[in-house]
C-alpha atoms as a PDB file:
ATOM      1  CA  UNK A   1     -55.474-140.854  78.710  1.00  0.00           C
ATOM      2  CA  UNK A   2     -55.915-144.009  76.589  1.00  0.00           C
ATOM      3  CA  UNK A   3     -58.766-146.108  76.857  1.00  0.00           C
ATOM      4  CA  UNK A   4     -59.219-149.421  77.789  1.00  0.00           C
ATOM      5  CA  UNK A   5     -61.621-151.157  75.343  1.00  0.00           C
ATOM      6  CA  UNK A   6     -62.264-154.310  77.821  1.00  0.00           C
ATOM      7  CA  UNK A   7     -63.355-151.985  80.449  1.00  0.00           C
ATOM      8  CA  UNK A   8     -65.704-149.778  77.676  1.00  0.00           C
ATOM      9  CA  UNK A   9     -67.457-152.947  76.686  1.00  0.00           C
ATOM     10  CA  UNK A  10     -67.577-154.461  80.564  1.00  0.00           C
ATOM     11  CA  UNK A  11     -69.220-150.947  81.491  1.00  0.00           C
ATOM     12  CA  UNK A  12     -71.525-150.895  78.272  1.00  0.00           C
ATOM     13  CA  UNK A  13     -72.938-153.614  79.351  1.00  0.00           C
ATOM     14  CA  UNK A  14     -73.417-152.762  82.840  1.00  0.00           C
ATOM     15  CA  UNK A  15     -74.986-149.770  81.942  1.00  0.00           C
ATOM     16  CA  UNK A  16     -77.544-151.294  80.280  1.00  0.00           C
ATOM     17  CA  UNK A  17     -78.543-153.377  83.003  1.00  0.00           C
ATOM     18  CA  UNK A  18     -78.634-150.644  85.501  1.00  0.00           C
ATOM     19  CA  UNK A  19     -80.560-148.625  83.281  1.00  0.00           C
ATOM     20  CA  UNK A  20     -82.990-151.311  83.129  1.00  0.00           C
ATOM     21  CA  UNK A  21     -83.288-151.834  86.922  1.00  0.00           C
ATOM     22  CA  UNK A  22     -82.295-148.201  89.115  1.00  0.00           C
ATOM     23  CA  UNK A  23     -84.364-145.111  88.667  1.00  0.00           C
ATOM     24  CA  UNK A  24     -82.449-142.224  88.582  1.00  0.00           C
ATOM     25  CA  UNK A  25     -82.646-140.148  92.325  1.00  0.00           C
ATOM     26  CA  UNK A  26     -84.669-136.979  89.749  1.00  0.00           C
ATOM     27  CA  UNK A  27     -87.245-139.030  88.562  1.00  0.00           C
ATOM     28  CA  UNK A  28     -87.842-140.262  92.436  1.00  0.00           C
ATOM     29  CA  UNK A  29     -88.120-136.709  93.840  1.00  0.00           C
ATOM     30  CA  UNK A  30     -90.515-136.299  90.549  1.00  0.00           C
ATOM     31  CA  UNK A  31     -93.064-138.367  91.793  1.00  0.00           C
ATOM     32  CA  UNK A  32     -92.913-137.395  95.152  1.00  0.00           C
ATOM     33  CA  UNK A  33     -93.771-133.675  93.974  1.00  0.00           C
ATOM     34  CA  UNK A  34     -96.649-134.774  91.579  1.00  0.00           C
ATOM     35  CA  UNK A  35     -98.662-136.805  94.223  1.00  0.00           C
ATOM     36  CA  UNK A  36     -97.926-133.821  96.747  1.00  0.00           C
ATOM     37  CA  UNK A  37     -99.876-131.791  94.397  1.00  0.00           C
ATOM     38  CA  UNK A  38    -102.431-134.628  93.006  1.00  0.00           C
ATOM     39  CA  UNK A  39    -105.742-133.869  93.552  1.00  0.00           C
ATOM     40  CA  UNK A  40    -107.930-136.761  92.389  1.00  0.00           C
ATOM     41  CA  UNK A  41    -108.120-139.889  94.380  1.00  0.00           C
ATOM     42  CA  UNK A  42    -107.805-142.154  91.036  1.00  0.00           C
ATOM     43  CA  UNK A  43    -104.606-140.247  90.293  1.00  0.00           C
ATOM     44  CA  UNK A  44    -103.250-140.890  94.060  1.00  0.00           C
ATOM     45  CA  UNK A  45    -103.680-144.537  93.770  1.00  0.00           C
ATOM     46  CA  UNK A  46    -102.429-145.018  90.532  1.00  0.00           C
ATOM     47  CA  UNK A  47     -99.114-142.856  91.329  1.00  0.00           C
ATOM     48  CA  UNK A  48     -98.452-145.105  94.394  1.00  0.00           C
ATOM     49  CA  UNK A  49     -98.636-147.972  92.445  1.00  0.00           C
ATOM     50  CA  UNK A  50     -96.443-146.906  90.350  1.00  0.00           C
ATOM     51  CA  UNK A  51     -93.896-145.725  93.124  1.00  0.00           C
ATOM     52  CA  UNK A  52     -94.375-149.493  94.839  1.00  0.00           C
ATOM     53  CA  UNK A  53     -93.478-150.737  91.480  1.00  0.00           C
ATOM     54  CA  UNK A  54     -90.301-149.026  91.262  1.00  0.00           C
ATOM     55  CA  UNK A  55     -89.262-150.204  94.801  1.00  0.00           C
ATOM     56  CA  UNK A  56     -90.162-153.883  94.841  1.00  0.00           C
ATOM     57  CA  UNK A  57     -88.075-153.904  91.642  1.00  0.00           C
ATOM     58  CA  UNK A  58     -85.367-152.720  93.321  1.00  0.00           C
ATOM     59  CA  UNK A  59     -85.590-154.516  96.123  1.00  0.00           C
ATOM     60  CA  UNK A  60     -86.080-157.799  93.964  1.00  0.00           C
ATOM     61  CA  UNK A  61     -82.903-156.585  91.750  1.00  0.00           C
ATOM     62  CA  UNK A  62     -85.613-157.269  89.166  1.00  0.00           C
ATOM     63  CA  UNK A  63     -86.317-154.837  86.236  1.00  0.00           C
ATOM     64  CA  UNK A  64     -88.459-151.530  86.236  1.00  0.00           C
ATOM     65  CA  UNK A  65     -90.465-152.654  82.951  1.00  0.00           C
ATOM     66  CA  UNK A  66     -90.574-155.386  81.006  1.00  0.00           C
ATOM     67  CA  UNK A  67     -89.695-153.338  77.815  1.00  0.00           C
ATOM     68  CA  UNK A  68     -85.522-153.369  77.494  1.00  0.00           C
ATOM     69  CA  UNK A  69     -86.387-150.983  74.507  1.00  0.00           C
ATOM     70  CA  UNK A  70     -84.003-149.916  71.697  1.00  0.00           C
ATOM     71  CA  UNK A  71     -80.416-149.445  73.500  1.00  0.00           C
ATOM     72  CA  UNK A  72     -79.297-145.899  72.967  1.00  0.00           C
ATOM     73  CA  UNK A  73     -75.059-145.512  73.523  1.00  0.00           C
ATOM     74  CA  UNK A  74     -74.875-141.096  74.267  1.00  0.00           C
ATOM     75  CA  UNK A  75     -70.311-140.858  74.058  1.00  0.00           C
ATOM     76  CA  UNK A  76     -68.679-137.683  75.211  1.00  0.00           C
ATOM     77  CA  UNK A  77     -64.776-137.854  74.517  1.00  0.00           C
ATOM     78  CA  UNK A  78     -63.022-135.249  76.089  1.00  0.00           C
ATOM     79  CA  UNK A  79     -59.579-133.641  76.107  1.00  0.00           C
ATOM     80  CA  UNK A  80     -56.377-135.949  75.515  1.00  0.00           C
ATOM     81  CA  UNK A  81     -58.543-138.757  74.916  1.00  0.00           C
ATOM     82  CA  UNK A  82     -56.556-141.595  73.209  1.00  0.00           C
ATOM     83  CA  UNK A  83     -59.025-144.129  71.531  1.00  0.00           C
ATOM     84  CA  UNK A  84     -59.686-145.809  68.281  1.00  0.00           C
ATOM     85  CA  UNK A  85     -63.060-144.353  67.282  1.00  0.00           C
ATOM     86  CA  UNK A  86     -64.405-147.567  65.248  1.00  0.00           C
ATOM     87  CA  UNK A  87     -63.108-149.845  67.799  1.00  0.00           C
ATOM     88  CA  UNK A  88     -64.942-147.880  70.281  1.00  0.00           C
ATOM     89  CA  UNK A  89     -68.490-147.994  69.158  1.00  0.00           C
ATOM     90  CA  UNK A  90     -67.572-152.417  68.878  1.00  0.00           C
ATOM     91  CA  UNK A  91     -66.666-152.411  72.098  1.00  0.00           C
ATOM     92  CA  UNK A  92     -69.812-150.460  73.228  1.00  0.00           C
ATOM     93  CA  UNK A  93     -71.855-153.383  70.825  1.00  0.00           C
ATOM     94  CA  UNK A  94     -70.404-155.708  72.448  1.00  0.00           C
ATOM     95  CA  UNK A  95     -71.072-155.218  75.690  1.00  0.00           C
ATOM     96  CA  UNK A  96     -74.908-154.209  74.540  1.00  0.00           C
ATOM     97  CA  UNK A  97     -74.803-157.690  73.246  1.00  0.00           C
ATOM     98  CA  UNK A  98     -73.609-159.451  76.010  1.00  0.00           C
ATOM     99  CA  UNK A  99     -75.889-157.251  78.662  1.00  0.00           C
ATOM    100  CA  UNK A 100     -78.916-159.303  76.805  1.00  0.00           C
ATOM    101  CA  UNK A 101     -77.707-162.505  76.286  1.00  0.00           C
ATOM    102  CA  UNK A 102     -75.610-163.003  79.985  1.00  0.00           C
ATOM    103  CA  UNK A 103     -78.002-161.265  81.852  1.00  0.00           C
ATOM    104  CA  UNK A 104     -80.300-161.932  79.845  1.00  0.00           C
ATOM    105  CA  UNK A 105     -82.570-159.883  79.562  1.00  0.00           C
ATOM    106  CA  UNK A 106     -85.519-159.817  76.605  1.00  0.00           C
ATOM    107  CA  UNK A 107     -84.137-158.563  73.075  1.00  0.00           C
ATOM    108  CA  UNK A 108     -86.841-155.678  71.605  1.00  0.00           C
ATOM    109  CA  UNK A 109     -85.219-155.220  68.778  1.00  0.00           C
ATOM    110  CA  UNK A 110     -85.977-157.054  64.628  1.00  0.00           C
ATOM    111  CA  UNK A 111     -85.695-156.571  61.719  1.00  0.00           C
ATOM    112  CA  UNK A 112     -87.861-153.928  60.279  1.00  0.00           C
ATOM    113  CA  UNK A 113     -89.266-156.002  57.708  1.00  0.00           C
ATOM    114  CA  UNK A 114     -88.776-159.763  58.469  1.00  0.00           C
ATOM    115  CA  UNK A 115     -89.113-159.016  62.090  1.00  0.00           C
ATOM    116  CA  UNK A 116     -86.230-161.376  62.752  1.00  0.00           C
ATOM    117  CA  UNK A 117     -84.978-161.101  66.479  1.00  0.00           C
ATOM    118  CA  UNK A 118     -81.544-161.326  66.917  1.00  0.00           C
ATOM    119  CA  UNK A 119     -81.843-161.799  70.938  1.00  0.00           C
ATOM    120  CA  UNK A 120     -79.021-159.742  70.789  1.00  0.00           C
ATOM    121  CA  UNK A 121     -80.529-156.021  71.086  1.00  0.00           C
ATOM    122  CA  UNK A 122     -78.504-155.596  68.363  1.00  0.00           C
ATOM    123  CA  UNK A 123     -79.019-155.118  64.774  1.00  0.00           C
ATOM    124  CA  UNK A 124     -78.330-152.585  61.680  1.00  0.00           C
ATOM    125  CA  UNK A 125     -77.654-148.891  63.044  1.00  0.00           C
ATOM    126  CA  UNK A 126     -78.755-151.104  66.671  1.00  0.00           C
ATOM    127  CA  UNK A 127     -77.793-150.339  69.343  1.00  0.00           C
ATOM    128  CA  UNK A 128     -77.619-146.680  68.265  1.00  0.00           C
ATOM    129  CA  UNK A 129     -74.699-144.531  69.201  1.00  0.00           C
ATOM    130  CA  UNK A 130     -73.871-141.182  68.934  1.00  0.00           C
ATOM    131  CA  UNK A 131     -70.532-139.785  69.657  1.00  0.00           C
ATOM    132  CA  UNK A 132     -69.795-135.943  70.472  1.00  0.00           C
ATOM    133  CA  UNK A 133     -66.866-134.300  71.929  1.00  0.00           C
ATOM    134  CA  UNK A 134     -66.678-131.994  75.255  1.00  0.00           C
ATOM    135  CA  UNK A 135     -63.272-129.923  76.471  1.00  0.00           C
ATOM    136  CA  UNK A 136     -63.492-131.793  80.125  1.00  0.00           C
ATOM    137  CA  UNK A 137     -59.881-132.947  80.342  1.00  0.00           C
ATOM    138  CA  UNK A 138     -58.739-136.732  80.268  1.00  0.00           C
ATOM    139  CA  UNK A 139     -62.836-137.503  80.208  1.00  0.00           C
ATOM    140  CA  UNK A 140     -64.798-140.267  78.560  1.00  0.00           C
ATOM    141  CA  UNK A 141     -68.741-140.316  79.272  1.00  0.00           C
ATOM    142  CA  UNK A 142     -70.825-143.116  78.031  1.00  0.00           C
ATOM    143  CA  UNK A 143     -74.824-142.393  79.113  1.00  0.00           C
ATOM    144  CA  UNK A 144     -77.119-145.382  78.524  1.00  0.00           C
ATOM    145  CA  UNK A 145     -80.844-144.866  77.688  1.00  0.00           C
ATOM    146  CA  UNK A 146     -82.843-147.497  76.890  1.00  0.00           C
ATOM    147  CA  UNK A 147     -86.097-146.337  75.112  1.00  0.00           C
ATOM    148  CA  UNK A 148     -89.063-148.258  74.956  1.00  0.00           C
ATOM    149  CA  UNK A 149     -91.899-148.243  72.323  1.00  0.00           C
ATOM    150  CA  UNK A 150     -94.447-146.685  74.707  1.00  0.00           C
ATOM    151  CA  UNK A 151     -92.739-143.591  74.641  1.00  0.00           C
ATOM    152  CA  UNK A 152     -90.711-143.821  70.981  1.00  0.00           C
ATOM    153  CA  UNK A 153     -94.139-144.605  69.178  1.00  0.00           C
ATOM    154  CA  UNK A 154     -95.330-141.270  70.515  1.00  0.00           C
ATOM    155  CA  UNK A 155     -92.576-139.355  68.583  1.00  0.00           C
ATOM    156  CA  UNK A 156     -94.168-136.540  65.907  1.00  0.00           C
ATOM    157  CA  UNK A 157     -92.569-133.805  63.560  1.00  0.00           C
ATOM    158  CA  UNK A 158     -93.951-130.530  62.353  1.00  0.00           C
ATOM    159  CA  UNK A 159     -92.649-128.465  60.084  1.00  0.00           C
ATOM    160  CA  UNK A 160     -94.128-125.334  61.069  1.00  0.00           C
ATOM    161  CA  UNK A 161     -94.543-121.879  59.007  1.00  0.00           C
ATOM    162  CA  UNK A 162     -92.182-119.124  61.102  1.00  0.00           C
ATOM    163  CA  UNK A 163     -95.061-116.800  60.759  1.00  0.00           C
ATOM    164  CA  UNK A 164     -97.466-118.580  63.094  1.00  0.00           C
ATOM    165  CA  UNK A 165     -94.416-117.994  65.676  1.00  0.00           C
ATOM    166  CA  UNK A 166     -94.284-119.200  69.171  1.00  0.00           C
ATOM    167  CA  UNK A 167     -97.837-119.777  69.040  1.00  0.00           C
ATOM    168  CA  UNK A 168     -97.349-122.699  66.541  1.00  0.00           C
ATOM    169  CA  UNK A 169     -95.148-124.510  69.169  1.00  0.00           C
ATOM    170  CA  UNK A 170     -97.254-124.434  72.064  1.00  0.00           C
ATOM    171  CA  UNK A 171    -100.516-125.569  70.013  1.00  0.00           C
ATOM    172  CA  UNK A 172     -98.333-128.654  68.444  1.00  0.00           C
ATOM    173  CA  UNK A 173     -96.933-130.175  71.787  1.00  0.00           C
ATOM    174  CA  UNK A 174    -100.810-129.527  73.154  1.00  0.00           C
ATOM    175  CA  UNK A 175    -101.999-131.852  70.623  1.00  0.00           C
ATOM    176  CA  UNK A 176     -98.929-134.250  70.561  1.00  0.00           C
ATOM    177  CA  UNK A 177     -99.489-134.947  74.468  1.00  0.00           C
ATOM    178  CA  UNK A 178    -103.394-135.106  73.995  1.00  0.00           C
ATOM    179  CA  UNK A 179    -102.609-137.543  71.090  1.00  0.00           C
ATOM    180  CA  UNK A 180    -100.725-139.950  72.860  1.00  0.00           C
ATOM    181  CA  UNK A 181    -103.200-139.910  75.881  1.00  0.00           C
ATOM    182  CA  UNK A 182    -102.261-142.965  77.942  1.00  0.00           C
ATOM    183  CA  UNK A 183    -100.595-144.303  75.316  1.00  0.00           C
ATOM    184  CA  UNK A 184     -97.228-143.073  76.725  1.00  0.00           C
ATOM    185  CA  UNK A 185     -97.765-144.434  80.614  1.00  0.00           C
ATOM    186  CA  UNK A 186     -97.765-140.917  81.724  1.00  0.00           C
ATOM    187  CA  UNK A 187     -96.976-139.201  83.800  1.00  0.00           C
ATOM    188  CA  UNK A 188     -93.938-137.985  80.689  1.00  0.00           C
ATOM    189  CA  UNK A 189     -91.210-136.080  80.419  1.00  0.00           C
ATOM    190  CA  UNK A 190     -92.533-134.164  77.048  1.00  0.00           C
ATOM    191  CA  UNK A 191     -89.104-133.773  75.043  1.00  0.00           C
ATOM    192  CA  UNK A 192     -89.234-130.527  72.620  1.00  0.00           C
ATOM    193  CA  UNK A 193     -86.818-129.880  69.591  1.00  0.00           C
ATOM    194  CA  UNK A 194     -87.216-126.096  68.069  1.00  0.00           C
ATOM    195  CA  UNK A 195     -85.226-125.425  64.833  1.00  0.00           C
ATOM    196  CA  UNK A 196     -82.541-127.090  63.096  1.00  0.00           C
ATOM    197  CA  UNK A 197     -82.919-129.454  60.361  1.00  0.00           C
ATOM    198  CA  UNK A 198     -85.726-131.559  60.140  1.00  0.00           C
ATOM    199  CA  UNK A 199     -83.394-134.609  61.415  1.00  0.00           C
ATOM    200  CA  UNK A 200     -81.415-132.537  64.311  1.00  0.00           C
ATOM    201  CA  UNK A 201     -85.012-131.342  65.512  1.00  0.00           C
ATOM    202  CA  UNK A 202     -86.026-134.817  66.449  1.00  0.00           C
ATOM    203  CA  UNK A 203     -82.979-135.437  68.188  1.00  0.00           C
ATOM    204  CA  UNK A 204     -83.040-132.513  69.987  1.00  0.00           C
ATOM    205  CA  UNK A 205     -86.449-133.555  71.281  1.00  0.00           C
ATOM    206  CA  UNK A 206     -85.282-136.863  72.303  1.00  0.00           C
ATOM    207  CA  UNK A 207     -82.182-135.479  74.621  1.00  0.00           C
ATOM    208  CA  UNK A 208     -84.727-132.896  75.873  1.00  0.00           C
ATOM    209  CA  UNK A 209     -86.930-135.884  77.121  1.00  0.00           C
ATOM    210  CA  UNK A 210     -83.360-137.671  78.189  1.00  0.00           C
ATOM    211  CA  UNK A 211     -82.753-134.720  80.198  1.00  0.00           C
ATOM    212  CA  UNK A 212     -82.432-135.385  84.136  1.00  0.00           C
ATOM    213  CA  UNK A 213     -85.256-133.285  86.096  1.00  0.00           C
ATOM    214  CA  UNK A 214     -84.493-130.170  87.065  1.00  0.00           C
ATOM    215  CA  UNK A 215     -82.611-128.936  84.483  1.00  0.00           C
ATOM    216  CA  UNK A 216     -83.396-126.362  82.595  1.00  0.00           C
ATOM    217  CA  UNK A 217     -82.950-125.213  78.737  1.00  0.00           C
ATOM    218  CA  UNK A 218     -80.175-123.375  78.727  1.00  0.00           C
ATOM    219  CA  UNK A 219     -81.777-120.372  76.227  1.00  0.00           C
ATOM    220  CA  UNK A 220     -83.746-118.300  78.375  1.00  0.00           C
ATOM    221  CA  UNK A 221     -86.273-118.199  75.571  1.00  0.00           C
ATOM    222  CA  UNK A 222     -86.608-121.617  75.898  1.00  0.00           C
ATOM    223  CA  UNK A 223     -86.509-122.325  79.505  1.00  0.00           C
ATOM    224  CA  UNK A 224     -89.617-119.241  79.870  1.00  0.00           C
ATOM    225  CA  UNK A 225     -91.231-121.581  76.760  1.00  0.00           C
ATOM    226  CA  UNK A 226     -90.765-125.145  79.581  1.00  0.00           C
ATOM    227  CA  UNK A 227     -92.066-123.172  82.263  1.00  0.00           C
ATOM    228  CA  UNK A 228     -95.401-122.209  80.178  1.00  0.00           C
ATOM    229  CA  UNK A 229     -95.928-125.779  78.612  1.00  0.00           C
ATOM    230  CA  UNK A 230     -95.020-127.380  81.871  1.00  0.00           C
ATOM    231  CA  UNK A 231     -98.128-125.917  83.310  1.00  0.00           C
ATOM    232  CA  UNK A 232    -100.047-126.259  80.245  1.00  0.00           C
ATOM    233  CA  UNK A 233     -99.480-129.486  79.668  1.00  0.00           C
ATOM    234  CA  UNK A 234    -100.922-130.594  83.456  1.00  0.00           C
ATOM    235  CA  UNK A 235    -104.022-128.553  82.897  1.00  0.00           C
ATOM    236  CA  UNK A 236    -105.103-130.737  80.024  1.00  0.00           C
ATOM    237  CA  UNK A 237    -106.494-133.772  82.703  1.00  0.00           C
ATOM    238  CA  UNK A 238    -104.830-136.769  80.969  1.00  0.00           C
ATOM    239  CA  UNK A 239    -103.177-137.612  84.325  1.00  0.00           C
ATOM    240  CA  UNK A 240    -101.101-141.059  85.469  1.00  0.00           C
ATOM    241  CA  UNK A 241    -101.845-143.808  82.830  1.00  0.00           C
ATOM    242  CA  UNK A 242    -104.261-141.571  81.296  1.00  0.00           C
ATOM    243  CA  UNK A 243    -106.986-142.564  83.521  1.00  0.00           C
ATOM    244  CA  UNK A 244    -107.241-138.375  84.536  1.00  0.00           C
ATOM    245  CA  UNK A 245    -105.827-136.108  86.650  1.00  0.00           C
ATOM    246  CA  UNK A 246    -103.157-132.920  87.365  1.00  0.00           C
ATOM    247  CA  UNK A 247     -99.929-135.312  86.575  1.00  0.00           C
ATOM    248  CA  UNK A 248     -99.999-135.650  82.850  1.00  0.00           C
ATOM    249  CA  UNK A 249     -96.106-134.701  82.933  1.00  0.00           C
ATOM    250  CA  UNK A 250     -93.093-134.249  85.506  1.00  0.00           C
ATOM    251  CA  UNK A 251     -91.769-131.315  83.134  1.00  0.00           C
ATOM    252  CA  UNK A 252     -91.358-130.476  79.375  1.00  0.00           C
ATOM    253  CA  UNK A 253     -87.972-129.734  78.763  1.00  0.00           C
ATOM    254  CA  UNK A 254     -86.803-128.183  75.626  1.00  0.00           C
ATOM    255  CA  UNK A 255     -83.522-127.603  73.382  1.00  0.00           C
ATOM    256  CA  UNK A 256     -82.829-125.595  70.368  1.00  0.00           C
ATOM    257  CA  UNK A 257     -81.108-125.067  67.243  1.00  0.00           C
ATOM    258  CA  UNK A 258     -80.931-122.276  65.102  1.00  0.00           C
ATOM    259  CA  UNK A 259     -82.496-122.609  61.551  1.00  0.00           C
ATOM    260  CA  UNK A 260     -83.451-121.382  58.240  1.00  0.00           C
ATOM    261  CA  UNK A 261     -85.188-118.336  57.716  1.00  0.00           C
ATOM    262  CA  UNK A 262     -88.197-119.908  55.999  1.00  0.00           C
ATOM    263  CA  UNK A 263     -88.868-122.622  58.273  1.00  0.00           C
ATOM    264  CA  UNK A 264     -89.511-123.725  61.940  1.00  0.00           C
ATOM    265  CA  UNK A 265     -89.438-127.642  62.903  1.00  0.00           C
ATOM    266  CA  UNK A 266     -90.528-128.228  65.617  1.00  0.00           C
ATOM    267  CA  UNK A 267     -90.539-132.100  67.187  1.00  0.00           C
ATOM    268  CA  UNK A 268     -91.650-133.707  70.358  1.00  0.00           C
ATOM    269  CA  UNK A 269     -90.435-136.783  71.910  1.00  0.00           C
ATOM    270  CA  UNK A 270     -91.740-138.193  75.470  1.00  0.00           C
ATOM    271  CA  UNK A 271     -90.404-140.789  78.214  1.00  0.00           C
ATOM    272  CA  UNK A 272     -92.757-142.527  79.978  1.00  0.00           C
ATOM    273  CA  UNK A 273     -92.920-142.589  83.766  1.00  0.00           C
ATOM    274  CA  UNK A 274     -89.810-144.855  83.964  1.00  0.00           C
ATOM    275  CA  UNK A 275     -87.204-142.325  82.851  1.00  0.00           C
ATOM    276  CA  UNK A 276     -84.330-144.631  82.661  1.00  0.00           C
ATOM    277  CA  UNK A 277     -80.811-144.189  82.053  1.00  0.00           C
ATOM    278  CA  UNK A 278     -77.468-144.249  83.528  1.00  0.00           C
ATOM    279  CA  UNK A 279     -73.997-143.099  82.944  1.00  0.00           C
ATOM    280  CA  UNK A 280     -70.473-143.979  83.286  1.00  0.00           C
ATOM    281  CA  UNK A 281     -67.420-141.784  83.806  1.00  0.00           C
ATOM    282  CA  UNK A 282     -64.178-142.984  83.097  1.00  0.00           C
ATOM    283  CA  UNK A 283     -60.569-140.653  83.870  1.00  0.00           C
ATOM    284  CA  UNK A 284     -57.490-141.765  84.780  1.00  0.00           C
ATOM    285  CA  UNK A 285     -58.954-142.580  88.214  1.00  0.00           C
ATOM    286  CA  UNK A 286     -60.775-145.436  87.250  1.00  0.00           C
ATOM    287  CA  UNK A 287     -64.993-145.562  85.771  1.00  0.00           C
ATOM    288  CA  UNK A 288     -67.614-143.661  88.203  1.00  0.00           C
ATOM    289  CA  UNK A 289     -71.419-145.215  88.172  1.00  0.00           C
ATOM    290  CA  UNK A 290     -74.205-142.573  88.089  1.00  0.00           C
ATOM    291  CA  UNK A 291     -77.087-141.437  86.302  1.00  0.00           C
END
């Protein structure tokens, strides 16, 4: 199958505003579970706002938040794929670029030291991109997540000691979610990266917290590890906008790499209650929308 470029860049750019303006269906259903099992009235109210504010944005074709975030480009080339790699990720700028200034929508991102915007969402290493490779057969997936600073800013990194064991894990993502409090518009997905390097651990955190709902680690160690911190995590009363409660987090989802034998990282990433993203599917068929 050999890509169209046009079309890459025409649905990069697309995908950004979609991401920007439909929930995904998991993150729905994930509120209507947490304010079935809400208990305080403060927690109630606050949970329907936030629900009203997902549908009058919809219903407005207006956006979820007014943070467009850093743009975030996930590529999965599959089988018989025939594309030109660098010409690929400029197509996918360019249609991150034009998503901000056609739509337009507000450009987050600067310079990190002149703070210099662009009003492109574009910039050095911006919008980021990361490109892997799956065996699905005549298959090119291009997911979309914009992430905004509420939840980036509460990103953290431990290098823990592999003798304090499993232990050391749950105690660091206790404190990372009671550190970022409110801070995160909770309720979160808590994104957990075990092992690796100290660089793959953080990313491993942030496609945890990317993760659609539901899914589940695929380790059996580390799904038993979401299932314990998922109902740690909502015992610790931080609740919806951290203004208390039982829904501190829809779920903590984790992934893992194997490490070195003297060391353990361990990071956590969160999204905040407006879990965006969306995906597009191209085959020979023609591009499929989803999430």
């Amino acid at each position: 199958m050999k890509v169209d470029l046009s079309v890459v860049e025409e649905a990069s750019k697309e995908l950004y505003i979609r991401a920007l303006k439909m929930l995904p269906p998991d993150i729905k259903a994930g509120f209507s579970r947490l304010t079935a099992s809400e208990t305080g009235a403060t927690a109630k109210n606050v949970l329907a706002t936030m629900v009203t504010n997902i549908k009058v944005a919809e219903d407005t074709n207006n956006l979820l938040c007014q943070d467009t975030g850093v743009p975030i480009y996930n590529l999965l080339i599959g089988r018989n794929v025939e594309i030109d790699g660098h010409a690929l990720k400029e197509a996918v700028r360019a249609g991150c670029a034009r998503a901000t200034r056609e739509h337009p929508l507000r450009s987050s991102v600067v310079h990190p030291l002149t703070r210099k915007n662009n009003h492109t969402s574009c910039g050095d290493e911006v919008p980021v991109i990361h490109i892997d490779f799956s065996d699905a057969p005549e298959t090119l997936e291009i997911q979309m997540i914009p992430k905004g600073s509420g939840s980036e800013n509460n990103s953290f990194l431990k290098m823990a000691i592999p003798a304090e064991g499993i232990d050391a894990v749950k105690t660091f993502v206790i404190d990372c979610v009671l550190a970022a409090g409110g801070k995160t518009c909770p309720p979160t997905i808590v994104g957990v990266g075990v092992g690796g390097t100290s660089d793959l651990c953080v990313l491993l955190a942030k496609r945890a917290a990317t993760r659609p709902l539901g899914s589940k680690c695929a380790d059996p160690e580390g799904a038993k590890l979401e299932e314990q911190l998922s109902l740690a995590v909502n015992q610790l009363g931080v609740g919806p906008q951290g203004l208390g409660g039982d829904s501190t987090s829809f779920a903590v989802h984790i992934e893992l790499a194997h490490t070195h034998i003297t060391m353990n990282p361990v990071a956590v990433n969160m999204q905040c209650h407006s879990a965006r993203r969306a995906t597009a599917i191209f085959t020979p068929a023609g591009v499929a929308y989803g999430y």
